[in-house]
Protein backbone atom coordinates (compact mmCIF):
# COMPACT_ATOMS: atom_id res chain seq x y z
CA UNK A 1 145.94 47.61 -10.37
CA UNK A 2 148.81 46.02 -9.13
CA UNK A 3 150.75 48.75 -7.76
CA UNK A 4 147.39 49.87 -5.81
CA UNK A 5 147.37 46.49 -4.52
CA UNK A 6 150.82 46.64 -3.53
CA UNK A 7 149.66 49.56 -1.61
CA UNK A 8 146.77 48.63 0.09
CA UNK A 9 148.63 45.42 1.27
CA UNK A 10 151.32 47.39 2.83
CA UNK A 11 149.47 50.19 4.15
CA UNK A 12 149.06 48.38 7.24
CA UNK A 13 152.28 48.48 7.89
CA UNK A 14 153.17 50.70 11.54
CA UNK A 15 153.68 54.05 10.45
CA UNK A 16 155.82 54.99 13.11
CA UNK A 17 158.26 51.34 12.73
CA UNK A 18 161.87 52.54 11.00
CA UNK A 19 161.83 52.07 7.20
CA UNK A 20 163.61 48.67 6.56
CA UNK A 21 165.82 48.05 3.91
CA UNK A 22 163.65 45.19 2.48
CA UNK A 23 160.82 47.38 2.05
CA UNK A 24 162.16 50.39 0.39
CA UNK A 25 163.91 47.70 -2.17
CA UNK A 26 160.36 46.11 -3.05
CA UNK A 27 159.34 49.68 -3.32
CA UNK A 28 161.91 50.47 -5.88
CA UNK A 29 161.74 46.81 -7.69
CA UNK A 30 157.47 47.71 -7.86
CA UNK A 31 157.93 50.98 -9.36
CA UNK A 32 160.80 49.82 -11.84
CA UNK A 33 158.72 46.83 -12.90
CA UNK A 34 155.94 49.54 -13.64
CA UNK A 35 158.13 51.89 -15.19
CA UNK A 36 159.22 48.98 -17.95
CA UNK A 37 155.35 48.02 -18.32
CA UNK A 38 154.38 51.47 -19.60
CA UNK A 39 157.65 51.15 -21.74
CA UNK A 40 156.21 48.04 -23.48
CA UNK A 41 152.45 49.53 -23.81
CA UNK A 42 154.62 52.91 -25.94
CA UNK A 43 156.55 50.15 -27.92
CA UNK A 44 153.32 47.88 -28.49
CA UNK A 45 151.84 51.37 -30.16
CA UNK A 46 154.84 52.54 -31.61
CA UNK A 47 155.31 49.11 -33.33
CA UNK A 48 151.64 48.65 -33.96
CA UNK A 49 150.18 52.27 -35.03
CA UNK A 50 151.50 52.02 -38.28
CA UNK A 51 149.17 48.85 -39.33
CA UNK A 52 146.51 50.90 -38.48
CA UNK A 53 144.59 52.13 -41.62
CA UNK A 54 141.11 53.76 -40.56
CA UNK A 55 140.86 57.03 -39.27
CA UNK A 56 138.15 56.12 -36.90
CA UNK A 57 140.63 52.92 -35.58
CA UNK A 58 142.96 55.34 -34.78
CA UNK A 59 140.64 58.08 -32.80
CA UNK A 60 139.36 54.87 -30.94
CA UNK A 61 142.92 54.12 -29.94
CA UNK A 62 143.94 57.35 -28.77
CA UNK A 63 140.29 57.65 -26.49
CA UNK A 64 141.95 54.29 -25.08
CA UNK A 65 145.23 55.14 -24.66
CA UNK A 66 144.25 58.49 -23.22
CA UNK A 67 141.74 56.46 -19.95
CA UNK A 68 144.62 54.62 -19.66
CA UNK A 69 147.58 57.11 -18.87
CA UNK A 70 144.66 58.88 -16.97
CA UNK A 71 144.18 56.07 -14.76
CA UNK A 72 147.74 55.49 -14.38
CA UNK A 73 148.32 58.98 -13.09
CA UNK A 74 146.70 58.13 -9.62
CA UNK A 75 150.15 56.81 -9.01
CA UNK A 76 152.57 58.40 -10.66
CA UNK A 77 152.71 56.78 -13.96
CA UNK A 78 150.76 59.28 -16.05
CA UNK A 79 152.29 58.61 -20.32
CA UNK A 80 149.32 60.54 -21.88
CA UNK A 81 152.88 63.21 -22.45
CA UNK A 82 154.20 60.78 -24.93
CA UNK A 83 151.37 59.98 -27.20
CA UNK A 84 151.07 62.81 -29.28
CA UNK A 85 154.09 62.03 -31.26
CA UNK A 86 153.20 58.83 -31.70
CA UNK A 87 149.65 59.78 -33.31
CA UNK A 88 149.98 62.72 -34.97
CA UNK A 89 152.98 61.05 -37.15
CA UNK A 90 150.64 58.03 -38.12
CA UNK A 91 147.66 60.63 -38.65
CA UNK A 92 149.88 62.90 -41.15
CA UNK A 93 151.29 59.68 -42.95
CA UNK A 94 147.58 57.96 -43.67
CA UNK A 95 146.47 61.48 -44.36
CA UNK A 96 149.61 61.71 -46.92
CA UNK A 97 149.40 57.99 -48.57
CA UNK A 98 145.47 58.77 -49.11
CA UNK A 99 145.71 61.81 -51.05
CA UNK A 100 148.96 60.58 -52.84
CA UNK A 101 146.71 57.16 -53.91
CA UNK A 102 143.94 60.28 -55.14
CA UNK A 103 146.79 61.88 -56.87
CA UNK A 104 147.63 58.76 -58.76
CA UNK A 105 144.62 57.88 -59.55
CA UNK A 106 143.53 61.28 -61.42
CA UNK A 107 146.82 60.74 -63.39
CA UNK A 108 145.94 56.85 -64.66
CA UNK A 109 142.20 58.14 -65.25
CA UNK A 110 143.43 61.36 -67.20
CA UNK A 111 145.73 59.39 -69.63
CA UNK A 112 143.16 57.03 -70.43
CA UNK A 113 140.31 59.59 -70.53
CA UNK A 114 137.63 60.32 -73.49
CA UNK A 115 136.03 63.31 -73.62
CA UNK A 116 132.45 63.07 -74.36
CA UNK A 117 130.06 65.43 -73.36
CA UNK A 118 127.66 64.33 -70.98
CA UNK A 119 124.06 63.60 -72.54
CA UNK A 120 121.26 65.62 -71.92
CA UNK A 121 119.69 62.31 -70.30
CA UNK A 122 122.10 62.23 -67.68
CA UNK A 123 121.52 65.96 -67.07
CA UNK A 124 118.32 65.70 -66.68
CA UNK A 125 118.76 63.08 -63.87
CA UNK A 126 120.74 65.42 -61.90
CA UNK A 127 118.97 65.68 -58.41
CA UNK A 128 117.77 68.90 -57.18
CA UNK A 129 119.74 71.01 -54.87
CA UNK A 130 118.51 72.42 -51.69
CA UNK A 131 117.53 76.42 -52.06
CA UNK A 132 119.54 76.33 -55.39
CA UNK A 133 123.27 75.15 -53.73
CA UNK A 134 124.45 72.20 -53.90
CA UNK A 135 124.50 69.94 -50.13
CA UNK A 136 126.97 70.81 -47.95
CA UNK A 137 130.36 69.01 -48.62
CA UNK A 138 128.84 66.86 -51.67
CA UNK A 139 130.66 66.66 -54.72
CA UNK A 140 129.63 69.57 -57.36
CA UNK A 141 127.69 67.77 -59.53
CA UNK A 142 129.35 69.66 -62.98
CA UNK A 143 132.56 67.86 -61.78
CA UNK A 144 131.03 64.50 -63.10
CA UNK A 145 131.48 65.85 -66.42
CA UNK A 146 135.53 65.25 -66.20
CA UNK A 147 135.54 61.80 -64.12
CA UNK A 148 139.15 62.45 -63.62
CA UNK A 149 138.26 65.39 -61.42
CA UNK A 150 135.58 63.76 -60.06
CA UNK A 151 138.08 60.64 -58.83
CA UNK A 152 140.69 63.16 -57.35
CA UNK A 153 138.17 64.99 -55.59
CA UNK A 154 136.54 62.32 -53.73
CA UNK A 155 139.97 60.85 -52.73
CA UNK A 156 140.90 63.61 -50.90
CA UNK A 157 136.91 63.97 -49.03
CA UNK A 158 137.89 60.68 -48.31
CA UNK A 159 140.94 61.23 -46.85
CA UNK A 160 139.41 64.46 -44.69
CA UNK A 161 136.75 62.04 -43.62
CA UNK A 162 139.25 59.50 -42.00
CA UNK A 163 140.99 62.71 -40.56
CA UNK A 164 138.06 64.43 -39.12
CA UNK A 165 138.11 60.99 -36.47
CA UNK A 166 141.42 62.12 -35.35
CA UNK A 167 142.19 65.59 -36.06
CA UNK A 168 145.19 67.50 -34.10
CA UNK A 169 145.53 71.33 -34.24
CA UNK A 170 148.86 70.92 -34.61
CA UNK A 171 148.40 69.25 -37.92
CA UNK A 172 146.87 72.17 -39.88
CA UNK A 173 149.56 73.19 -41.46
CA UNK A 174 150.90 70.35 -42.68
CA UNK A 175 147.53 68.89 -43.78
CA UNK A 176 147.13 72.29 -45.01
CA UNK A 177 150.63 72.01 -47.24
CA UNK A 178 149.48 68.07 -48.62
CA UNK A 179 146.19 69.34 -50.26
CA UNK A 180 148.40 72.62 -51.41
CA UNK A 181 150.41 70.05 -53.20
CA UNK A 182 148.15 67.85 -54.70
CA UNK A 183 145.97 70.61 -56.19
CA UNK A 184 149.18 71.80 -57.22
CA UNK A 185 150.32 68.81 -59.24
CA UNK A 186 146.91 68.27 -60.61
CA UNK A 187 146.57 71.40 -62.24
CA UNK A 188 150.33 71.45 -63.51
CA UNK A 189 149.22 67.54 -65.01
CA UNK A 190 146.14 69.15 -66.96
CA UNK A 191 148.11 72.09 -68.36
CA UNK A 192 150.79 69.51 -69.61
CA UNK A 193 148.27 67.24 -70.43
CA UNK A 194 146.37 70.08 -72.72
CA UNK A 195 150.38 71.21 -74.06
CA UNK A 196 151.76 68.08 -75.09
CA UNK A 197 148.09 66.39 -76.49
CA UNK A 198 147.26 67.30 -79.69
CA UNK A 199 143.28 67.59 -79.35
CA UNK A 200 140.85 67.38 -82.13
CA UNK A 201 138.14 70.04 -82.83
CA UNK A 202 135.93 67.50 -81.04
CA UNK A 203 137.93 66.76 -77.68
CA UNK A 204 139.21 70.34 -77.36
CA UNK A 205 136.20 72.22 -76.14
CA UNK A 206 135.75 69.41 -73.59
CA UNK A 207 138.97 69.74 -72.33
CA UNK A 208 139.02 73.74 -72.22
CA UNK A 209 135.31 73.28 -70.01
CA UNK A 210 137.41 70.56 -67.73
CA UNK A 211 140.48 73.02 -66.92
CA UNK A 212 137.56 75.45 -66.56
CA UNK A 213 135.68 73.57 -63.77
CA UNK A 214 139.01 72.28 -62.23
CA UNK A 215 139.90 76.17 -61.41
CA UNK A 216 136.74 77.82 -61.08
CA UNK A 217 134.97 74.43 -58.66
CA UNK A 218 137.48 71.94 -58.03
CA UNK A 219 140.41 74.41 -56.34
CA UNK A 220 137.19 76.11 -54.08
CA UNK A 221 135.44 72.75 -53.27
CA UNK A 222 138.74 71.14 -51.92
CA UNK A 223 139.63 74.24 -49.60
CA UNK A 224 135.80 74.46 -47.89
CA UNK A 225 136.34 70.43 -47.41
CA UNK A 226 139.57 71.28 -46.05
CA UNK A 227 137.87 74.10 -43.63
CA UNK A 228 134.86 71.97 -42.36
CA UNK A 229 137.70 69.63 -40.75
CA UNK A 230 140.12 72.64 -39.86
CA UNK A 231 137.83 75.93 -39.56
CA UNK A 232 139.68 78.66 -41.33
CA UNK A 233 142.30 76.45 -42.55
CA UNK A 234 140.50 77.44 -46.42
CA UNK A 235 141.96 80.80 -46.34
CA UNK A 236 145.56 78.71 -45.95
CA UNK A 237 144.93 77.22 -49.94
CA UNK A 238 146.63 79.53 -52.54
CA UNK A 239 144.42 78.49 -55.18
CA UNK A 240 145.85 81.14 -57.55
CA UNK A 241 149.01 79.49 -57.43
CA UNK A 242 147.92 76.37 -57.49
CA UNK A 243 145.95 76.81 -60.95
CA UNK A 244 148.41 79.81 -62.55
CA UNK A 245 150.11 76.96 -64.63
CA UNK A 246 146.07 76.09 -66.17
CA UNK A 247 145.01 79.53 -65.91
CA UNK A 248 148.29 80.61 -68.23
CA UNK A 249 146.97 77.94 -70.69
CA UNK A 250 143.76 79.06 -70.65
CA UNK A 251 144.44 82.40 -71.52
CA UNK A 252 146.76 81.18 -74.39
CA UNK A 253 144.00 79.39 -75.99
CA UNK A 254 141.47 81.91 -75.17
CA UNK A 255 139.81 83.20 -78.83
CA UNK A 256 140.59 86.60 -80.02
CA UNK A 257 138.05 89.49 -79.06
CA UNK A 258 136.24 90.40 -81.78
CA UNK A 259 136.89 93.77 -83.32
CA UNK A 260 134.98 96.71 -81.92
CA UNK A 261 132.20 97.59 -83.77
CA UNK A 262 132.35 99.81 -86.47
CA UNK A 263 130.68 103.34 -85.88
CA UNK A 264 127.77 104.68 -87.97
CA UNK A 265 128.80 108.04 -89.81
CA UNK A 266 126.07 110.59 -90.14
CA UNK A 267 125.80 112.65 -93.05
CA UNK A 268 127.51 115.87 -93.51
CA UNK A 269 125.19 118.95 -95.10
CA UNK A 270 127.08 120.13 -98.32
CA UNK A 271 129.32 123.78 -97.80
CA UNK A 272 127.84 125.36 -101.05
CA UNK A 273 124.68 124.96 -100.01
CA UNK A 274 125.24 127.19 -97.09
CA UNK A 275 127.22 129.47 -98.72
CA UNK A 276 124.16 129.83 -101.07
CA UNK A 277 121.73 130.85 -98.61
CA UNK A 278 124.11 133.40 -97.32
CA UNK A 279 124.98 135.38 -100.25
CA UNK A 280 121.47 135.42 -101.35
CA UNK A 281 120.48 138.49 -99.08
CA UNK A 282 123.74 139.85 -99.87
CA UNK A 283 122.56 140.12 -103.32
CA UNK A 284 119.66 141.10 -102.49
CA UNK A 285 120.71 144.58 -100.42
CA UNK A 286 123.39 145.18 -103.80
CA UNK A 287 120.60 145.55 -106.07
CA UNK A 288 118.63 148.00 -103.75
């Protein structure tokens, strides 16, 4: 506003009268006093960003910041350039600290866990699923049987939640690379956890259907979460390699096949019998 009033007040100005010193210096001192205003609007954010802890806070800042450099372009002082750093490197680190805090919180609630199945009465409250699948992006119910699962799952829908507000293409990959990681170190904390436990005949079948549903439903669930924020992005998630260290355990404590089943013998007709019936007619034609 005020360097479009400076303009219109000195418009009027004779077009055709020599440009005087005086002028061209207020010119100048406008356009530097401008220049250090937009410098203190990137420092406000830069300083400021990081206390912001929403991802819908920080989508409404960018829509702001966005009008604004917009507006400021209609004279030459268009910033919009230098906000992308600025967001993208407070998106990635909330998106980082959120699914760390998910991390950390499967770890407290798997050393403190106790496996008990869940009862048929909570089973049978389990609400009905839509044409037989389970709603779109919800958490798969079996994963309530392990609440540590369960915890670490919803941390990270929660932390794709607060990045679908603000999400930048150019953050795929390494939004991609944090949920690689944390399914990573999830599964290598349930194979040690299942290694270095000693489980009784009780807890051990729980824990074998746990590792079961973290590699079989956890690992898919948290790559289509990941793809309904980034389309295609679930193809990114090696879930092999993020379960091999469970899956290895797995197959160690896997039971033995049973032995193949033995084969009925059928009876074999005695030789002398046959013989018998041969040499009869041979006898026969001798005494003829």
């Amino acid at each position: 506003d005020a360097v479009m009033q400076f303009r219109a007040v000195f418009a009027d100005e004779d077009p055709e009268a020599p440009t005087s010193s005086v002028s061209s210096s207020d010119s100048r001192l406008l356009y530097s006093w401008a220049e250090r205003r937009v410098a203190l609007y990137i420092s406000s954010l830069r300083t400021l960003l990081p206390q912001v802890s929403e991802g819908g806070s920080l989508g409404a800042a960018l829509e702001h910041c966005m009008y604004a450099g917009s507006a400021l372009s209609r004279v030459g002082l268009d910033f919009r350039a230098l906000l992308p750093p600025l967001f993208e490197g407070r998106i990635l680190q909330l998106f980082t600290q959120t699914v760390a805090t998910a991390v950390k919180t499967f770890a407290a609630a798997l050393e403190t866990q106790r496996w008990v199945s869940l009862s048929s009465a909570a089973r049978a409250r389990r609400p009905p699923a839509q044409d037989g699948r389970e709603a779109a992006g919800a958490l798969p119910y079996a994963l309530m049987e392990a609440p540590p699962l369960a915890l670490f799952t919803n941390g990270v829908a929660a932390a794709l939640n607060e990045l679908r507000h603000c999400a930048p293409l150019v953050l795929q990959g390494p939004v991609t690379q944090v949920v690689q990681g944390a399914l990573t170190e999830v599964m290598a904390a349930l194979a040690q956890y299942g290694d270095m436990r000693t489980l009784n005949a009780n807890d051990k079948p729980l824990f074998v259907a746990a590792a079961k549903l973290a590699v079989k439903v956890l690992a898919p669930h948290v790559g289509a979460c990941l793809g309904r924020v980034y389309p295609g992005a679930a193809a990114s998630i090696d879930t092999a390699a993020a379960t091999a260290p469970l899956t290895a355990l797995l197959t160690v404590w896997a039971p033995p096949p049973p032995p193949p089943a033995a084969r009925p013998i059928s009876p074999v007709k005695p030789a002398a019998s046959a013989a018998a019936s041969s040499a009869a007619p041979a006898a026969a034609a001798a005494a003829g």
